[in-house]
Protein backbone atom coordinates (compact mmCIF):
# COMPACT_ATOMS: atom_id res chain seq x y z
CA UNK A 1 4.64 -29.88 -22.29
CA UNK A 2 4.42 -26.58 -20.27
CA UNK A 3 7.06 -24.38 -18.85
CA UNK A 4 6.96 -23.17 -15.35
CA UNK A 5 5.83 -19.51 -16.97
CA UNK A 6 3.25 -21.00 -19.28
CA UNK A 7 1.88 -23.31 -16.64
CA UNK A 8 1.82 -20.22 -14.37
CA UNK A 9 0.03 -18.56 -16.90
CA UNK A 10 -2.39 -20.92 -17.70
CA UNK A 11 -3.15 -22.01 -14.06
CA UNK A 12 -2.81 -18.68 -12.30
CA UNK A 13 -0.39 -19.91 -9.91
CA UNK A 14 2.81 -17.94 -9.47
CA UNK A 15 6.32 -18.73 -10.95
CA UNK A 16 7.01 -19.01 -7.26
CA UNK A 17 4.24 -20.82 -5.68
CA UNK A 18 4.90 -23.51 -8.67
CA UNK A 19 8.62 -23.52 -6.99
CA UNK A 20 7.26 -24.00 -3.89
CA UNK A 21 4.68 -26.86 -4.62
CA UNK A 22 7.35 -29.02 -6.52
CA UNK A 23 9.90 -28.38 -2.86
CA UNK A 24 6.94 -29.26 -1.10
CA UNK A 25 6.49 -32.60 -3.48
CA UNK A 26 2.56 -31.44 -4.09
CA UNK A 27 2.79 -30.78 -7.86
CA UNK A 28 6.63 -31.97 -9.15
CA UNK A 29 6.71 -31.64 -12.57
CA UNK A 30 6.59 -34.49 -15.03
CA UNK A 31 10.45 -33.01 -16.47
CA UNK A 32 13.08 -31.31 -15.20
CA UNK A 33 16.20 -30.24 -17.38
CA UNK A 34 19.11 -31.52 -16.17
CA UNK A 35 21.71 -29.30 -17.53
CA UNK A 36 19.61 -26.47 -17.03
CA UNK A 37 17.08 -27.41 -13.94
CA UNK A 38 14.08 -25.33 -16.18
CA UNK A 39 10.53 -27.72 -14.89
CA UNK A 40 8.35 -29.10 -17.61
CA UNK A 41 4.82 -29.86 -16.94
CA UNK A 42 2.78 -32.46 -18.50
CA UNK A 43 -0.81 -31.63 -19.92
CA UNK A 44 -2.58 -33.31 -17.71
CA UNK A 45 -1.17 -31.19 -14.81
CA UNK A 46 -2.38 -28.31 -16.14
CA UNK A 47 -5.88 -29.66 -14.51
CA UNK A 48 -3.97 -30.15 -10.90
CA UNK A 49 -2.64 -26.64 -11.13
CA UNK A 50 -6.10 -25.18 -11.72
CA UNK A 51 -7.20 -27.35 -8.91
CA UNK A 52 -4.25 -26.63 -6.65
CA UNK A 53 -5.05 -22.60 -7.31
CA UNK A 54 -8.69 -22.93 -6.13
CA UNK A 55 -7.21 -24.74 -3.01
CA UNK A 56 -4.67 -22.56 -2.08
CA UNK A 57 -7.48 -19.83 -2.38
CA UNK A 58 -9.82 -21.29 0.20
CA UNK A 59 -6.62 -21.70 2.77
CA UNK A 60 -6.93 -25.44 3.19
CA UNK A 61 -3.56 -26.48 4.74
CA UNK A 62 -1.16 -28.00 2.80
CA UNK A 63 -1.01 -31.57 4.48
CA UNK A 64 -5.24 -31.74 3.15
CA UNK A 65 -4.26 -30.31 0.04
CA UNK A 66 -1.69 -32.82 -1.01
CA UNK A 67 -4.30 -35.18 0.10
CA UNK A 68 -6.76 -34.26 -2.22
CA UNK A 69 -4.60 -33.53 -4.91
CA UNK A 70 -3.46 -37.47 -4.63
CA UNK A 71 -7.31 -38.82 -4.19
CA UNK A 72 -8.52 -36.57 -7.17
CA UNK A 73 -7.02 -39.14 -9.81
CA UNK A 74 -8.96 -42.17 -8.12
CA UNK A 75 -12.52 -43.34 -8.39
CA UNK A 76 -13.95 -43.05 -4.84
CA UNK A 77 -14.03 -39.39 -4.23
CA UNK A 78 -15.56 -39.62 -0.74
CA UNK A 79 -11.68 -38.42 1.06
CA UNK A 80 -12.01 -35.30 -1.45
CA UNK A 81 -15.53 -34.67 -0.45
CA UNK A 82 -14.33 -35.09 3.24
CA UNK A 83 -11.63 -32.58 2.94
CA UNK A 84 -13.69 -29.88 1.48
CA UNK A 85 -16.03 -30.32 4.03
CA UNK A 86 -13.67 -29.79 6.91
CA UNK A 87 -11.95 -26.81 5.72
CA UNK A 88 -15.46 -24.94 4.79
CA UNK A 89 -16.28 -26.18 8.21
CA UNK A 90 -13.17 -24.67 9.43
CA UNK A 91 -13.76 -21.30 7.36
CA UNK A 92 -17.47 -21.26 8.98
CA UNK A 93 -15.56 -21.24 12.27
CA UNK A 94 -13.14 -18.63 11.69
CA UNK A 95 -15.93 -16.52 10.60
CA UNK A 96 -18.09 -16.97 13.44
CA UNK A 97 -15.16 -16.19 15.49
CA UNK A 98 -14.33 -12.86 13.45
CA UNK A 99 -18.00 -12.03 13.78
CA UNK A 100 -18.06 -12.21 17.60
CA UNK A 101 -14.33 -10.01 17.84
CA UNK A 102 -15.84 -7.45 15.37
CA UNK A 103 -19.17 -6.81 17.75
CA UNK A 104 -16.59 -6.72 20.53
CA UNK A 105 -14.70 -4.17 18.52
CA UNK A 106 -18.02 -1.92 17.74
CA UNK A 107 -19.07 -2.40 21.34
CA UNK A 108 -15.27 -0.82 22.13
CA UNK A 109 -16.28 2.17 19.61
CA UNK A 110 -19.84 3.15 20.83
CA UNK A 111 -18.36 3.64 24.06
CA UNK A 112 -15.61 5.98 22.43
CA UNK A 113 -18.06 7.42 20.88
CA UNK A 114 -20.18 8.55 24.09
CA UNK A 115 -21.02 12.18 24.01
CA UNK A 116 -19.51 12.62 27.29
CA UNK A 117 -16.18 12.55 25.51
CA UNK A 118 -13.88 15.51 24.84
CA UNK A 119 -15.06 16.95 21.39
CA UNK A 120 -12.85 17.64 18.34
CA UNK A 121 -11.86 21.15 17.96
CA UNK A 122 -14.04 23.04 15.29
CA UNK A 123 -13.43 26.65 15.98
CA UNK A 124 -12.20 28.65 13.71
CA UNK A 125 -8.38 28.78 12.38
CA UNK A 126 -6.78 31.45 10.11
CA UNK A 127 -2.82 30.78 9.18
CA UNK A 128 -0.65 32.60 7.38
CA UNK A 129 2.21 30.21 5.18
CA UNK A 130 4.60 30.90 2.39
CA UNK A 131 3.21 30.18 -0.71
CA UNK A 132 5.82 27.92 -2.68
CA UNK A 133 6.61 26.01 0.99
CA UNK A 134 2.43 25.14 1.61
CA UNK A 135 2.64 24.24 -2.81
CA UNK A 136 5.70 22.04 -1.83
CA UNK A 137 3.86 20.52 0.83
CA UNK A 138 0.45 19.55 -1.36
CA UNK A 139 2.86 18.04 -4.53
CA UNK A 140 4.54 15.85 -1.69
CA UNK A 141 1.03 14.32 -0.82
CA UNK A 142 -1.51 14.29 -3.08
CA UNK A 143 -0.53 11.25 -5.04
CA UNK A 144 -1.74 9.29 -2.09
CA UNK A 145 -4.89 10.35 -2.03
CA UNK A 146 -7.70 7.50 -2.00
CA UNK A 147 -10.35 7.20 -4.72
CA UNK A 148 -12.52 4.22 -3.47
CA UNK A 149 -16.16 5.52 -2.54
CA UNK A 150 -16.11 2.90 0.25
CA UNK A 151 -13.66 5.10 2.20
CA UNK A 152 -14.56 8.79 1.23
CA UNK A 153 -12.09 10.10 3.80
CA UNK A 154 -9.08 9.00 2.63
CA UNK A 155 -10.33 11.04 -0.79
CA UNK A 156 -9.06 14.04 0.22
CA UNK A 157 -5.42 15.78 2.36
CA UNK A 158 -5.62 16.29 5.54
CA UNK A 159 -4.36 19.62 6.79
CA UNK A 160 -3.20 19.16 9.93
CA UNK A 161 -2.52 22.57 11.76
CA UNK A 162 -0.70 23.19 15.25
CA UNK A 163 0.94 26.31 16.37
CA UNK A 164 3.50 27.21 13.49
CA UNK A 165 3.48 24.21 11.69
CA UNK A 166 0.94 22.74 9.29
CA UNK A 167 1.29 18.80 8.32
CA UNK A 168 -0.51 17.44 5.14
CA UNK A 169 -0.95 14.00 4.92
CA UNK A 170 -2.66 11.73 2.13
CA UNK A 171 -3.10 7.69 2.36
CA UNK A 172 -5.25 5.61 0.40
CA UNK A 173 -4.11 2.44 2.77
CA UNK A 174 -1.83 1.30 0.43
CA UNK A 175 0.57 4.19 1.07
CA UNK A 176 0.91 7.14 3.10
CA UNK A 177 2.57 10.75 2.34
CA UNK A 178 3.53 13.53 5.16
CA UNK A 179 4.77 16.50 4.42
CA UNK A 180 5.36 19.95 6.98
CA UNK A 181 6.28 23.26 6.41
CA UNK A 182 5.86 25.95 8.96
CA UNK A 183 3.32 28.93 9.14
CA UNK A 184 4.32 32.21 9.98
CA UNK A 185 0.68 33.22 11.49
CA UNK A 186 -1.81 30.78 13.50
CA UNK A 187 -4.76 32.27 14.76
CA UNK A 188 -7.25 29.66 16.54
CA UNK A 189 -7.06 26.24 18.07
CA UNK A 190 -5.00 23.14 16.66
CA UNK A 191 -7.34 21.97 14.09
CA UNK A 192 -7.29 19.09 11.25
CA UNK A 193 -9.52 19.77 8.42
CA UNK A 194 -9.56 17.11 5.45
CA UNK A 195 -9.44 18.99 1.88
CA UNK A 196 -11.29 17.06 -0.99
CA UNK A 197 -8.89 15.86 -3.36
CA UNK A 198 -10.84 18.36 -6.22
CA UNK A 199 -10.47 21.32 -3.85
CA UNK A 200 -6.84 20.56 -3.38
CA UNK A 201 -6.06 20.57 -6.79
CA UNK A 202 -7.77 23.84 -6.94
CA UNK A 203 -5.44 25.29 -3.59
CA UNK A 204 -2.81 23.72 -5.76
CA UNK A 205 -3.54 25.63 -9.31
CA UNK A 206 -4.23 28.89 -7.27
CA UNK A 207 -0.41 28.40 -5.55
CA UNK A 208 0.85 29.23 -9.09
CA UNK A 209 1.73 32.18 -9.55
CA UNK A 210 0.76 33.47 -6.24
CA UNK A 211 2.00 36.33 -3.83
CA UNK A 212 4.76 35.06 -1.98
CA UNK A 213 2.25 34.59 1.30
CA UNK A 214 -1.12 33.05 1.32
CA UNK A 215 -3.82 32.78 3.76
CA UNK A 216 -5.57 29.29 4.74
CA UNK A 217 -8.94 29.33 6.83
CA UNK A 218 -10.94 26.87 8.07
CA UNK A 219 -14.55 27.89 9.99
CA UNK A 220 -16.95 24.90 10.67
CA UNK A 221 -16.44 22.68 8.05
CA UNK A 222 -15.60 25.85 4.83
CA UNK A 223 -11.84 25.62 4.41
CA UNK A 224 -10.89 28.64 2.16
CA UNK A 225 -7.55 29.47 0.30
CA UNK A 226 -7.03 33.40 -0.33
CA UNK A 227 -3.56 34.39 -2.87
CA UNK A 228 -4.00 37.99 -3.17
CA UNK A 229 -7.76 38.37 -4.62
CA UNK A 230 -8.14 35.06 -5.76
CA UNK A 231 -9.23 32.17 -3.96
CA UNK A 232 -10.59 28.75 -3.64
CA UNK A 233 -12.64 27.41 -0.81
CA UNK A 234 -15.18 24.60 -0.48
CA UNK A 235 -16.61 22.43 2.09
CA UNK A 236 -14.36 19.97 4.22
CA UNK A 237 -14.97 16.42 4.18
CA UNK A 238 -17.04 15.85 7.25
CA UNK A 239 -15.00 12.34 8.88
CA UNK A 240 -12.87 12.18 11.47
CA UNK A 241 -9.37 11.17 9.61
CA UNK A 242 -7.44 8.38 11.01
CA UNK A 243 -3.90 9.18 13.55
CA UNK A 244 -1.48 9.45 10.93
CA UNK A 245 1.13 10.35 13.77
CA UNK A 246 0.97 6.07 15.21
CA UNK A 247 1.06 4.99 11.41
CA UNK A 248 4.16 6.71 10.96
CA UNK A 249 6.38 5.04 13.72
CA UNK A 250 8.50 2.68 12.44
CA UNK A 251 11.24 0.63 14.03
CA UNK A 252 14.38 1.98 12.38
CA UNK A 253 15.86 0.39 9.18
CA UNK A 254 18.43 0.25 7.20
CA UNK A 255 18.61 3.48 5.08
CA UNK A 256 20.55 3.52 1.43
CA UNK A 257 20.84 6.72 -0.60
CA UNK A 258 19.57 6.22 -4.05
CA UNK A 259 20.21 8.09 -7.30
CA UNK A 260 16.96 8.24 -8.19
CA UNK A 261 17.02 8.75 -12.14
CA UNK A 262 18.91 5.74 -12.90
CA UNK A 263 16.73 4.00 -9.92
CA UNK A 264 13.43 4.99 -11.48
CA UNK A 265 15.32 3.49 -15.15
CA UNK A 266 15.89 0.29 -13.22
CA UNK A 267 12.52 0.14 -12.11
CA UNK A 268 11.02 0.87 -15.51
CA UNK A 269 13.05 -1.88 -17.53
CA UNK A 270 13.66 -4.62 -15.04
CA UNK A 271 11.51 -7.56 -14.15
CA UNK A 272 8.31 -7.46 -12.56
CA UNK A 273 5.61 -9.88 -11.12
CA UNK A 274 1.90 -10.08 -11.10
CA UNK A 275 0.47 -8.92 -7.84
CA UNK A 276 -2.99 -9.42 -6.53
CA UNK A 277 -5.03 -5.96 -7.57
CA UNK A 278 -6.82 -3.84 -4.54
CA UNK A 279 -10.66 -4.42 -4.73
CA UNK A 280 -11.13 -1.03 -6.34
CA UNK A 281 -8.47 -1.69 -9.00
CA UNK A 282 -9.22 -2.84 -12.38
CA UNK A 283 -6.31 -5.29 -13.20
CA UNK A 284 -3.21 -6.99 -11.27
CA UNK A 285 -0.22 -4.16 -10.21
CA UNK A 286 3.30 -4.82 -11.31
CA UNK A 287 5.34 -5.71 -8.47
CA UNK A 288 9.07 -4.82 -8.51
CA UNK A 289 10.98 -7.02 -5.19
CA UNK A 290 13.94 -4.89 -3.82
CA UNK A 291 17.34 -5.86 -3.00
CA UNK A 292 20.63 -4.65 -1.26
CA UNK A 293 23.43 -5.63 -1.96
CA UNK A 294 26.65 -5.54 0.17
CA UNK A 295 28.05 -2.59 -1.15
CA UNK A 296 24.88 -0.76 -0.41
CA UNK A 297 23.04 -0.42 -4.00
CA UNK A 298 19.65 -1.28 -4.33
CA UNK A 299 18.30 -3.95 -7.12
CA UNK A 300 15.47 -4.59 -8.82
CA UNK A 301 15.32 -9.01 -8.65
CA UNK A 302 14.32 -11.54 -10.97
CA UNK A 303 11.66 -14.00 -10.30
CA UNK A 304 12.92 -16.73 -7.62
CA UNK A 305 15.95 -14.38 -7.06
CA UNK A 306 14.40 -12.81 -4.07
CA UNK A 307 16.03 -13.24 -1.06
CA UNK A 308 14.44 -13.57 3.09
CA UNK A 309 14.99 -10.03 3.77
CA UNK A 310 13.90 -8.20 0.29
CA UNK A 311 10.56 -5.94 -0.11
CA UNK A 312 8.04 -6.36 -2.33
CA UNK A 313 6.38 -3.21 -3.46
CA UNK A 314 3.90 -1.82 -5.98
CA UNK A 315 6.00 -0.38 -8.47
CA UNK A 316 3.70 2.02 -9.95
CA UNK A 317 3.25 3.75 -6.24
CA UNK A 318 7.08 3.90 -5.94
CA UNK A 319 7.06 5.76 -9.07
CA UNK A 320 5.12 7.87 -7.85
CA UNK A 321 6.59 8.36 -4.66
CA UNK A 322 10.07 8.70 -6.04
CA UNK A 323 8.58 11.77 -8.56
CA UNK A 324 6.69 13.37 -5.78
CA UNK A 325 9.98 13.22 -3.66
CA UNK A 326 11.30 15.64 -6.20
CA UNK A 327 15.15 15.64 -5.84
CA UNK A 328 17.78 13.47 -7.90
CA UNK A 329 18.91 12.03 -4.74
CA UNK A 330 16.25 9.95 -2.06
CA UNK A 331 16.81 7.80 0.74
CA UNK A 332 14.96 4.64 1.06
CA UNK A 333 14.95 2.69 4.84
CA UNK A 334 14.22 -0.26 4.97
CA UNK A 335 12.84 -2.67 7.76
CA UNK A 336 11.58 -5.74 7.87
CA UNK A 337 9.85 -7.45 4.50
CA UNK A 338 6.36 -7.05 6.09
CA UNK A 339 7.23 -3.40 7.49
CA UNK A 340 6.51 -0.52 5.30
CA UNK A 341 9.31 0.90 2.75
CA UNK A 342 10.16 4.51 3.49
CA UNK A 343 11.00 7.29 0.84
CA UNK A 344 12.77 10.15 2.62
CA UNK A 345 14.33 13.34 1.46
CA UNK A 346 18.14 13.55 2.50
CA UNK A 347 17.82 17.17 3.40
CA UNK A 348 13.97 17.14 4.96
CA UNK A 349 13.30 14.73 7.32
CA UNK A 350 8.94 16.22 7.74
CA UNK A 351 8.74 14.94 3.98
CA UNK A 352 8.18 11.14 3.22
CA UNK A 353 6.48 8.31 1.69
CA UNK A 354 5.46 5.08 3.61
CA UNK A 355 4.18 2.31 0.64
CA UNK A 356 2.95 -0.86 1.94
CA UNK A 357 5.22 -4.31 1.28
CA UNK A 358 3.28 -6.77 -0.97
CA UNK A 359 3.34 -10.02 0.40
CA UNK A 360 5.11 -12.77 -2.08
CA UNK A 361 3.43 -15.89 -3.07
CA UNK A 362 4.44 -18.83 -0.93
């Protein structure tokens, strides 16, 4: 016999998802404690979970699921046949349809992309910004820098500069960091100019140590650094970087106030799930699911603890965001369990952290 963990395990079905299955009466298990309630699964189920997991991957329904999952036992296998058949017919569908809204959507972006239209500024800027403020700015962001090839853009910080202020942002799609700080010289047009990650770790080094004001330029697409007579400079990344401004307007949430070193020790010690890994990640993230309670702390829950309106997050990337928040206190506001999680500072609200929910298993 199996436990719900080991079949899990074994099957690569969640704790949860096995929860589900048995409410759903798809897979019940063959025991169930009943002092305790803890499922036991019989060896031979181990073969329906396995089957049940490759299922649940292809997105047949669950009415055809528990249909095959009852005809797979039996002798004429012609139903089973039948329903895999009609959902790859169903998947062949869905992808013809994508295919058709996806030309619709490039046919949308040649015409944005007509000559005729308004071209990006690319004249040359020269600002002048404090020093520890525009260092401040860069350790607030860079941990969300992207490293997949695929999307070279997101590989760097994006500089955003406008009158006195200057806005660095960093996303890698799973999480998004914005940080301002104000300038106290801007020569030029408003201009955004995205700074390889390498170069910006170079700005970064140079911001040790430096004179209390530095000067940033960007001409064409050279983006230079002077502190005193040292500098670093280097060539921008040459794509147009996404609106960070729309992917930072969020309905309102709840907001809690967090002390974050005995947050980041809950976080570290208490229970976390398998999630599914990004397709440039190696292996599975740990998820931590976060909870508040009625007298306004925040939890870390157990598996099957969860409740309808907790958020699922990577943990690793709130560690991070929590460290690059630097201060013992942080607020975190939070929405809905599919909206992002935000990590603000108490006393600044131009620096925060937007991480991405992770969506449970059934």
């Amino acid at each position: 016999m199996r436990s719900i963990g080991e079949l899990a395990r074994d099957s690569g079905l969640g704790v949860s998802a096995l929860r589900f299955y048995d409410t759903a009466g798809v897979l019940v298990p063959a025991r169930v404690d009943p002092s305790s309630g803890y499922r036991w699964y019989g060896p031979e189920q181990l073969e329906e979970a396995r089957l049940l997991a490759r299922l649940r991957r292809t997105g047949m329904p669950l009415a055809d699921v528990r249909l095959v999952l009852a005809a797979w036992s039996g002798e004429d296998t012609g139903l089973v046949r039948k329903l895999l058949d009609a959902q790859l017919s169903r998947l062949e569908r869905g992808l013809s349809g994508a295919r058709a809204e996806f030309s619709a959507i490039r046919a949308l972006l040649d015409r944005k992309e007509n000559p005729m239209s308004a071209p990006v500024a690319t004249g040359a800027v020269r600002v002048i910004a404090s020093a520890p403020a525009l260092a401040a700015a860069l350790d607030a962001v860079r941990f969300a820098a992207g490293t997949d090839p695929e999307l070279p853009v997101l590989g760097g910080v994006l500089f955003d500069i406008e009158g006195g202020t200057l806005h660095a942002v960093a996303t890698d799609r799973y999480r998004m960091a914005v940080a301002r700080t104000d300038v106290t010289r801007h020569e030029g047009p408003r201009r955004q100019v995205v700074v390889p990650s390498p170069l910006a770790d170079a700005m970064r080094a140079l911001l040790t140590d430096a004179p209390a004001s530095v000067e940033l330029t960007a001409d064409g697409d050279r983006v230079a650094l002077a502190a005193g007579d040292r500098q670093a400079a280097g060539r921008s990344l040459d794509h147009d970087y996404p609106d960070y401004r729309r992917l930072v307007r969020l309905p309102e949430g709840r907001r809690v106030v967090v002390e974050v070193p005995a947050f980041r020790t809950a976080l570290e010690t208490g229970p976390v799930r398998a999630g599914e890994a990004p397709e440039q990640a190696g292996e599975s993230p740990d998820i931590s699911v976060l909870t508040v309670a009625a007298d306004g702390t925040v939890g870390v829950c157990g598996d099957g603890d969860e409740g309808p309106d907790d958020v699922a997050v990577n943990r690793e990337y709130l560690l991070q965001a929590l460290a690059a928040g630097a201060r013992d206190r942080l607020v975190l506001e939070f929405g809905a369990p599919t909206t992002p999680l935000a990590v603000r500072r108490p006393d600044a609200e131009d620096a925060f952290s937007l991480l991405m929910p992770v969506r449970l298993d059934a």
